[in-house]
Each structure stands twice: as C-alpha cells, then as structure tokens.
N, C-alpha and C. Protein backbone atom coordinates (compact mmCIF):
# COMPACT_ATOMS: atom_id res chain seq x y z
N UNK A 1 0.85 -1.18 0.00
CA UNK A 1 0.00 0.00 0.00
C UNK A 1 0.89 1.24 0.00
N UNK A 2 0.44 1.98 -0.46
CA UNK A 2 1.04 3.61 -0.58
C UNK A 2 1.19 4.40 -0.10
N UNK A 3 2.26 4.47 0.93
CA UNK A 3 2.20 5.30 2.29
C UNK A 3 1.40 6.72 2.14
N UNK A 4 0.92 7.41 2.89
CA UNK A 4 0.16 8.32 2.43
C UNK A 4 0.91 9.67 2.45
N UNK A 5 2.15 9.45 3.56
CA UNK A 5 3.03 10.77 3.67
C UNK A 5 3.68 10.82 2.04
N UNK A 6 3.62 9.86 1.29
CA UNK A 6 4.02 10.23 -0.23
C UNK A 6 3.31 10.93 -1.30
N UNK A 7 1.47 10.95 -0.98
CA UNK A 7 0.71 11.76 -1.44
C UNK A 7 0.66 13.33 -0.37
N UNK A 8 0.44 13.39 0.44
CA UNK A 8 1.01 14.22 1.13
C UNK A 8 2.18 15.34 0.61
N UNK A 9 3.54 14.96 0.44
CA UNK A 9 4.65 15.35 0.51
C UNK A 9 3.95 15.99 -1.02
N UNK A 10 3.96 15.12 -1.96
CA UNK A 10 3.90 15.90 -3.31
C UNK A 10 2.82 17.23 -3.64
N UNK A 11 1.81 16.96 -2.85
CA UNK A 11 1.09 18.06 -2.70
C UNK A 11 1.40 19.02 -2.22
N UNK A 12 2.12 19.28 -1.20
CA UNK A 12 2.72 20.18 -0.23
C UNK A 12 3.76 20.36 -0.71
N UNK A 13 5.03 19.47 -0.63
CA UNK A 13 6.08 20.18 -1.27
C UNK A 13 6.43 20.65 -2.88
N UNK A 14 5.88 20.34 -3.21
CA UNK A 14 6.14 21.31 -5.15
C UNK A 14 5.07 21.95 -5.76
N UNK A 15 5.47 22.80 -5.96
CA UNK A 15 4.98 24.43 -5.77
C UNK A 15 3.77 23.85 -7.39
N UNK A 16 2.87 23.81 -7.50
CA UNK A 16 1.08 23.77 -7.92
C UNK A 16 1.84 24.83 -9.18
N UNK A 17 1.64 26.04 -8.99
CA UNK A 17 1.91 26.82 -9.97
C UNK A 17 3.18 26.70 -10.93
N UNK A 18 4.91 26.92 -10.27
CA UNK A 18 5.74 26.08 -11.25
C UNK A 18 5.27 24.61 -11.55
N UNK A 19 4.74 23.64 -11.32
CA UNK A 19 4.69 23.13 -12.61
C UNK A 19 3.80 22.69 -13.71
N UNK A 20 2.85 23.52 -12.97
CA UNK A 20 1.58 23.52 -14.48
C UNK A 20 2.58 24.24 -15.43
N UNK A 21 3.38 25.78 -14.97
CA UNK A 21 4.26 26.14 -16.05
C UNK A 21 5.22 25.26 -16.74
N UNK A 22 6.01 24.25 -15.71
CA UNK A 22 6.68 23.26 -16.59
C UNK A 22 5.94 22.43 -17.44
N UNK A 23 5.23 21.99 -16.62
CA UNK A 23 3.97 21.35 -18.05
C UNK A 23 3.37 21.74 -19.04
N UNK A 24 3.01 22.95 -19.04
CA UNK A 24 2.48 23.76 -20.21
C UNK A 24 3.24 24.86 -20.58
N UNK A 25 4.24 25.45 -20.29
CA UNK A 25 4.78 27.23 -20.40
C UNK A 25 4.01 28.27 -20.29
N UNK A 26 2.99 27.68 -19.68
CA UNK A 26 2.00 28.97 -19.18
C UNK A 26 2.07 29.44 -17.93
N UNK A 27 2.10 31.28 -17.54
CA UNK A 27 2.51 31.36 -16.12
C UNK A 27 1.04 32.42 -15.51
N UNK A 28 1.00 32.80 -14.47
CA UNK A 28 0.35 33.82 -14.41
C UNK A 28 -0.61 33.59 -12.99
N UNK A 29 -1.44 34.62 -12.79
CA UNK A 29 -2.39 34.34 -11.89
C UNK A 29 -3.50 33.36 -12.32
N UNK A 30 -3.76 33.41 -13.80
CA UNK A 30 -5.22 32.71 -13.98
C UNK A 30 -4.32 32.92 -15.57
N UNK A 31 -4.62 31.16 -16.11
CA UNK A 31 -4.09 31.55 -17.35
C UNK A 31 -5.38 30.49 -17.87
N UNK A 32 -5.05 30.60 -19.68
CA UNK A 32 -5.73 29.62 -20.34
C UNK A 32 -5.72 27.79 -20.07
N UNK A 33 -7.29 27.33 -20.17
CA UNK A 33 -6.74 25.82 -19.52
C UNK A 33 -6.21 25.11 -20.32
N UNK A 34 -5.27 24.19 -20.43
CA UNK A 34 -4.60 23.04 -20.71
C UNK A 34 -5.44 22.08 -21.38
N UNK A 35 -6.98 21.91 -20.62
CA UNK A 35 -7.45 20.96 -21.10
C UNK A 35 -8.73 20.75 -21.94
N UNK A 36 -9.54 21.90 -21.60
CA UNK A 36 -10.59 22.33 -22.39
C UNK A 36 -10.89 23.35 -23.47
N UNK A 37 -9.90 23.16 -24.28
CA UNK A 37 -9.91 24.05 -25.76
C UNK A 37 -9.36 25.68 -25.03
N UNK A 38 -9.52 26.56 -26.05
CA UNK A 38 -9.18 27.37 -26.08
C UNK A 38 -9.91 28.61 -25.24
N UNK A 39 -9.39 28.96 -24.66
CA UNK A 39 -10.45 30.40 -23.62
C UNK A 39 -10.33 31.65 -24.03
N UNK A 40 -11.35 32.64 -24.34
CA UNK A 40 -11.37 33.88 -24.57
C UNK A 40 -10.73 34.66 -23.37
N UNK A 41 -11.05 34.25 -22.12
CA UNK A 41 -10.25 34.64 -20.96
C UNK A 41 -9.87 33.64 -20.20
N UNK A 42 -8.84 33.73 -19.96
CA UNK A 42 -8.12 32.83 -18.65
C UNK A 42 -9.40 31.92 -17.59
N UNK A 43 -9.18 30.72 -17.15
CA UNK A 43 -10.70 30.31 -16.65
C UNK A 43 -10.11 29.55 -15.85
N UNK A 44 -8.60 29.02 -15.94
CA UNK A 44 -7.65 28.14 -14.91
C UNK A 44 -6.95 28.97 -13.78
N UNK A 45 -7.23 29.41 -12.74
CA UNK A 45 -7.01 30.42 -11.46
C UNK A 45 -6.37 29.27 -10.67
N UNK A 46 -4.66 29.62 -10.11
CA UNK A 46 -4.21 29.26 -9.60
C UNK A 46 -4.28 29.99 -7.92
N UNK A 47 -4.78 29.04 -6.68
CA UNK A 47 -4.94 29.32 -5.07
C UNK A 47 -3.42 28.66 -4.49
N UNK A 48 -2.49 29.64 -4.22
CA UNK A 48 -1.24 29.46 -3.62
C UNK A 48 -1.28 29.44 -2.15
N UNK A 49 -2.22 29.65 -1.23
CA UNK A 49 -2.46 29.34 -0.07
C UNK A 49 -2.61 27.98 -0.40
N UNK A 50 -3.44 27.30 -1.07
CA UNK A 50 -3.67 25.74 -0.52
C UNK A 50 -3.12 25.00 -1.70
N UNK A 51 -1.84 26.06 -2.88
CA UNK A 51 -1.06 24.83 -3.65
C UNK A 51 -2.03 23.96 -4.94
N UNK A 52 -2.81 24.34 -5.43
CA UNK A 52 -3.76 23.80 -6.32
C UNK A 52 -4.58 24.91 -7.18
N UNK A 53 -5.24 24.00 -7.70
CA UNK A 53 -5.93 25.42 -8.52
C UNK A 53 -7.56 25.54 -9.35
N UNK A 54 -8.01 25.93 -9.75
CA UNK A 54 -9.69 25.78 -9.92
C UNK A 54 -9.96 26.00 -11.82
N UNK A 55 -10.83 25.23 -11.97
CA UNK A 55 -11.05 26.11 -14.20
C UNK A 55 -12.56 25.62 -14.02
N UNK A 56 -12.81 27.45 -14.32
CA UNK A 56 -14.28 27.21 -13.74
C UNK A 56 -14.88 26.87 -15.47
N UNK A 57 -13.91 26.77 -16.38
CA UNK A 57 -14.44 25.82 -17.69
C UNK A 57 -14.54 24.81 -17.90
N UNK A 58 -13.68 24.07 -17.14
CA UNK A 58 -13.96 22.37 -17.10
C UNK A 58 -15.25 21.93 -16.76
N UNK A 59 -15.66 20.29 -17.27
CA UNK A 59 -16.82 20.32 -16.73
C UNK A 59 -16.56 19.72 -15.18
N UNK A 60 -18.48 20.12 -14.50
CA UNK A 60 -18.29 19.87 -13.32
C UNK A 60 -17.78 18.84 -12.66
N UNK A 61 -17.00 18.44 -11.55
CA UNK A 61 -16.77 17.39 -11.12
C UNK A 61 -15.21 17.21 -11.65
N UNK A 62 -14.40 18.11 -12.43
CA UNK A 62 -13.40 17.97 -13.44
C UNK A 62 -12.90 19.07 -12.94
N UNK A 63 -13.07 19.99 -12.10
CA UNK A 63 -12.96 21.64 -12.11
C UNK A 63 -11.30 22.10 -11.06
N UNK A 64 -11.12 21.05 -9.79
CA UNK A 64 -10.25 20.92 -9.49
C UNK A 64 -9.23 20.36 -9.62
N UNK A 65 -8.00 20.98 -9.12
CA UNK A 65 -6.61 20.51 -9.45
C UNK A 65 -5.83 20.14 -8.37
N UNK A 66 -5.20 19.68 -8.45
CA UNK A 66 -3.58 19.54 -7.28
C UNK A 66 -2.56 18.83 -8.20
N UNK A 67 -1.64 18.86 -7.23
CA UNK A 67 -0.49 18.34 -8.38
C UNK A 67 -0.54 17.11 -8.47
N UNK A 68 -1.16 15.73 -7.92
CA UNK A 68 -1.29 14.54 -8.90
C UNK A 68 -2.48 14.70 -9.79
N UNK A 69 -3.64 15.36 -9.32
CA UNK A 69 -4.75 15.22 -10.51
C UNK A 69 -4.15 16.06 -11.73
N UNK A 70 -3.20 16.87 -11.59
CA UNK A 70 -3.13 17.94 -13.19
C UNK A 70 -1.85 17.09 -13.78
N UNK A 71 -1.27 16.53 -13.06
CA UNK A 71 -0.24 15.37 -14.02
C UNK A 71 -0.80 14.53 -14.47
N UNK A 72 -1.57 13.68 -13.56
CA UNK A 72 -2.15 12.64 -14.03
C UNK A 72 -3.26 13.20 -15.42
N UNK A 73 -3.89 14.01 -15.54
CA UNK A 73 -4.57 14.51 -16.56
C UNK A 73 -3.86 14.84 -17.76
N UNK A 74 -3.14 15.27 -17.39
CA UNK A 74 -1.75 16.66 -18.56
C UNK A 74 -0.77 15.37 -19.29
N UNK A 75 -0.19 14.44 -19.00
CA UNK A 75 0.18 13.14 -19.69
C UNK A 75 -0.70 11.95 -19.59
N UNK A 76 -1.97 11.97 -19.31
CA UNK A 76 -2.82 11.12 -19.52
C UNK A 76 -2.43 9.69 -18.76
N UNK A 77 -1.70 9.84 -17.26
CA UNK A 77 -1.86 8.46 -16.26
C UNK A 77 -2.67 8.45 -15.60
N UNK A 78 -2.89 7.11 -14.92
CA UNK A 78 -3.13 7.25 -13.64
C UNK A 78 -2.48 8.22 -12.59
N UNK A 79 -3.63 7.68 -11.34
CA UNK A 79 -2.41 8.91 -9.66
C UNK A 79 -1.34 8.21 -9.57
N UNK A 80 -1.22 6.87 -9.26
CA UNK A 80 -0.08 6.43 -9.08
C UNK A 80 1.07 6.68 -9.57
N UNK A 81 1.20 6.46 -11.55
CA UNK A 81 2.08 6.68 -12.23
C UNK A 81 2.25 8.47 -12.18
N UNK A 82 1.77 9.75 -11.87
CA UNK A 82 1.52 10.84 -11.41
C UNK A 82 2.21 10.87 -10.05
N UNK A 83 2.34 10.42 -9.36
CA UNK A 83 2.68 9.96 -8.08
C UNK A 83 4.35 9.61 -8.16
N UNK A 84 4.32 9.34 -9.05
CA UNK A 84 6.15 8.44 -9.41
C UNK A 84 6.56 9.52 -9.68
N UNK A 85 5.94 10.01 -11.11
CA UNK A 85 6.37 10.91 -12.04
C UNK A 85 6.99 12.27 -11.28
N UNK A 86 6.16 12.70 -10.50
CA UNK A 86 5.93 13.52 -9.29
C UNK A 86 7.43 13.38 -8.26
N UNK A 87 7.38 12.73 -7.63
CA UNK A 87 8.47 12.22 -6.97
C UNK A 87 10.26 11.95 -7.75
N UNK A 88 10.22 11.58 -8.99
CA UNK A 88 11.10 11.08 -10.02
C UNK A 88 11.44 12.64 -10.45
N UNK A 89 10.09 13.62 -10.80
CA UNK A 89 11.06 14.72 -11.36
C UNK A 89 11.44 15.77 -10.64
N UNK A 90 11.32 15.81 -9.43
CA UNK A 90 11.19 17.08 -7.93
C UNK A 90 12.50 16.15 -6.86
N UNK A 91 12.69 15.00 -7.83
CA UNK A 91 14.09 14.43 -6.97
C UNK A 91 13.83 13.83 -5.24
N UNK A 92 12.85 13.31 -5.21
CA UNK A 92 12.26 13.42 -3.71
C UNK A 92 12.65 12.14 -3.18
N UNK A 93 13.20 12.47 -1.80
CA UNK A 93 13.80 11.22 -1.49
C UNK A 93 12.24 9.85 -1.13
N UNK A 94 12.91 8.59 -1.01
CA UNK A 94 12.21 7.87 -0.93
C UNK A 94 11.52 7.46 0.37
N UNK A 95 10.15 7.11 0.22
CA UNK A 95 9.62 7.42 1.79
C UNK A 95 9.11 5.58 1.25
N UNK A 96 9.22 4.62 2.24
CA UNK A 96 9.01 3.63 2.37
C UNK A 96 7.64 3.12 2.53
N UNK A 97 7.04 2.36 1.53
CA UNK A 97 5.48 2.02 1.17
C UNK A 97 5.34 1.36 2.87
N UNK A 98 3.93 1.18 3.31
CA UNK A 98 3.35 0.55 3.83
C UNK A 98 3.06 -1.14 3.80
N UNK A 99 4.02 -1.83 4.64
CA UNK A 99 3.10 -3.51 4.42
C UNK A 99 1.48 -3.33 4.72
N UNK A 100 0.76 -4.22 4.42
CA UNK A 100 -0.82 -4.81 4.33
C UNK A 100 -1.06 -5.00 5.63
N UNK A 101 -0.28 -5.35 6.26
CA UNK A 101 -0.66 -5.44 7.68
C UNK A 101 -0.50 -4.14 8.80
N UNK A 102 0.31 -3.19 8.39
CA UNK A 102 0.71 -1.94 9.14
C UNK A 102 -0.60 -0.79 8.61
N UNK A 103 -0.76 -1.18 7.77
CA UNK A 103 -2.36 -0.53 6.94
C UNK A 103 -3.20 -0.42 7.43
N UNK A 104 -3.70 -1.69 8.58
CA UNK A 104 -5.17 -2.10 9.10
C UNK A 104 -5.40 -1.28 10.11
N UNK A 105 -6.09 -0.08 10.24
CA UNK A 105 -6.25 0.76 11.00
C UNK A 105 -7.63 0.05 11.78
N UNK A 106 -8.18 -0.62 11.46
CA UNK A 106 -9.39 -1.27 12.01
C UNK A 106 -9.04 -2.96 12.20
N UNK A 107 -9.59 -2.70 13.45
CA UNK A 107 -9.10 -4.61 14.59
C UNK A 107 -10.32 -5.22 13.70
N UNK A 108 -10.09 -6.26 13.02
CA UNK A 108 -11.06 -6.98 12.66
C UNK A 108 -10.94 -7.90 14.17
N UNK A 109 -12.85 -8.67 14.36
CA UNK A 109 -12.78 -9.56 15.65
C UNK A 109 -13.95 -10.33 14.73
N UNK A 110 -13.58 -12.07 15.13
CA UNK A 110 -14.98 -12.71 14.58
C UNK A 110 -15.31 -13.02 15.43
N UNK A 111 -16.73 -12.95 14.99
CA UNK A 111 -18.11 -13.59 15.67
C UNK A 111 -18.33 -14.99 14.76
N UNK A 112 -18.74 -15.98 15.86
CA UNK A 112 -19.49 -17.03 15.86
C UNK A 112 -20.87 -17.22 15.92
N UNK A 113 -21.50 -17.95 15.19
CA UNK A 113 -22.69 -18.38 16.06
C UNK A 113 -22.75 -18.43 17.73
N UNK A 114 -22.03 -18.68 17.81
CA UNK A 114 -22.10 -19.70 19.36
C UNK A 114 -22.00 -18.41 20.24
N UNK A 115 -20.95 -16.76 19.78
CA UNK A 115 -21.10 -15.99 20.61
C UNK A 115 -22.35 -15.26 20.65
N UNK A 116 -23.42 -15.21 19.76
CA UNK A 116 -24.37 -14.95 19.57
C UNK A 116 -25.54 -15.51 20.35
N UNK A 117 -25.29 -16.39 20.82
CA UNK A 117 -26.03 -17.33 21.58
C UNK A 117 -26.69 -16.93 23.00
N UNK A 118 -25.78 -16.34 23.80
CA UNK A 118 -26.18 -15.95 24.53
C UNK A 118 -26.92 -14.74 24.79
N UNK A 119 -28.32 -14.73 25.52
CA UNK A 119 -29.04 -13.76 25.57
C UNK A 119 -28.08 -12.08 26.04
N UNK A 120 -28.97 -11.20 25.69
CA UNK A 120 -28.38 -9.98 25.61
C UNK A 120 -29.14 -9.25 26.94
C-alpha cells in the first residue's frame, strides 16, 4: 500500500503553480486551460495558499486541481504513475510504502454463532 506521507509530501512540497508552467509554459495568476480548448479569458485560477488550482471551464466534477490530478490529466496516467512521475522529477527522497498489515487501522474480531447465543 502507498504510504500516504508520499501523497502528502507531493502536494505540499512542489509548488502547484511552477509546474503547471513546466507542463504547459503557461505562467500567471489565472491563465488559459490546458485541457478544455481554447479560452477567450483565462478560466484556470491558480490558489497558492492551498497549492492547487480551480477552471471554472472544465466540466463539473473535473474543475479541481492539485499536483497529482493535473499530471495525471496533462500526460494522460493514472495517480499512481503521477505519483512516481511527481516524486522522479522534484528528486524526492524515498519514503518507504506501507506492508498490508501496518495498513489495518481497524481490529477486525470474529463472531461465531455460538457468541451470539447468549441472551443480551
């Protein structure tokens, strides 16, 4: 499983705005989107308080960004491979996946018939 401080880190540490510009050469407060044709005005508004960014032209449900959803969109992967890509080009050291068992945030306990049995 995919430690989560690795989605984490990429969100937080590399800067939302440089690299939509590395990805596209577009810079600015609010520029044209990447992904939905051509805009008479800018409609992709980059929010540097929270590192991501909004295109109130996309369709709904499509409208937000962060830096694995606009990679993963902008070369057409998955998050995961976005996730690598991410990590591979920002040089980020390696943070060690999660075993299946360090994962289980919830105690599984079975029940029997037989504990059932007794009145309540």
């Amino acid at each position: 499983m995919i430690n989560p401080a690795r989605w984490d880190r990429v969100r937080e540490d590399v800067d939302f705005r440089d690299l939509v510009q590395e990805l596209t050469g577009r810079s600015g407060n609010a520029i044209r989107c990447p992904f939905h044709g051509s805009d008479s005005t800018p409609s992709f508004f980059f929010y540097p308080r929270n590192n991501n960014g909004w295109c109130f032209g996309c369709p709904p449900g499509e409208q937000f960004y962060d830096n694995v959803s606009f990679v993963a969109k902008q070369l057409s992967v998955n998050r995961v491979k976005a996730l690598l890509w991410l990590e591979t080009a920002n040089k980020l050291s390696a943070i060690p996946d999660l075993d299946d068992e360090e994962s289980d945030d919830e105690e599984y306990v079975e029940i029997t018939c037989a504990d059932l049995s007794e009145s309540f």
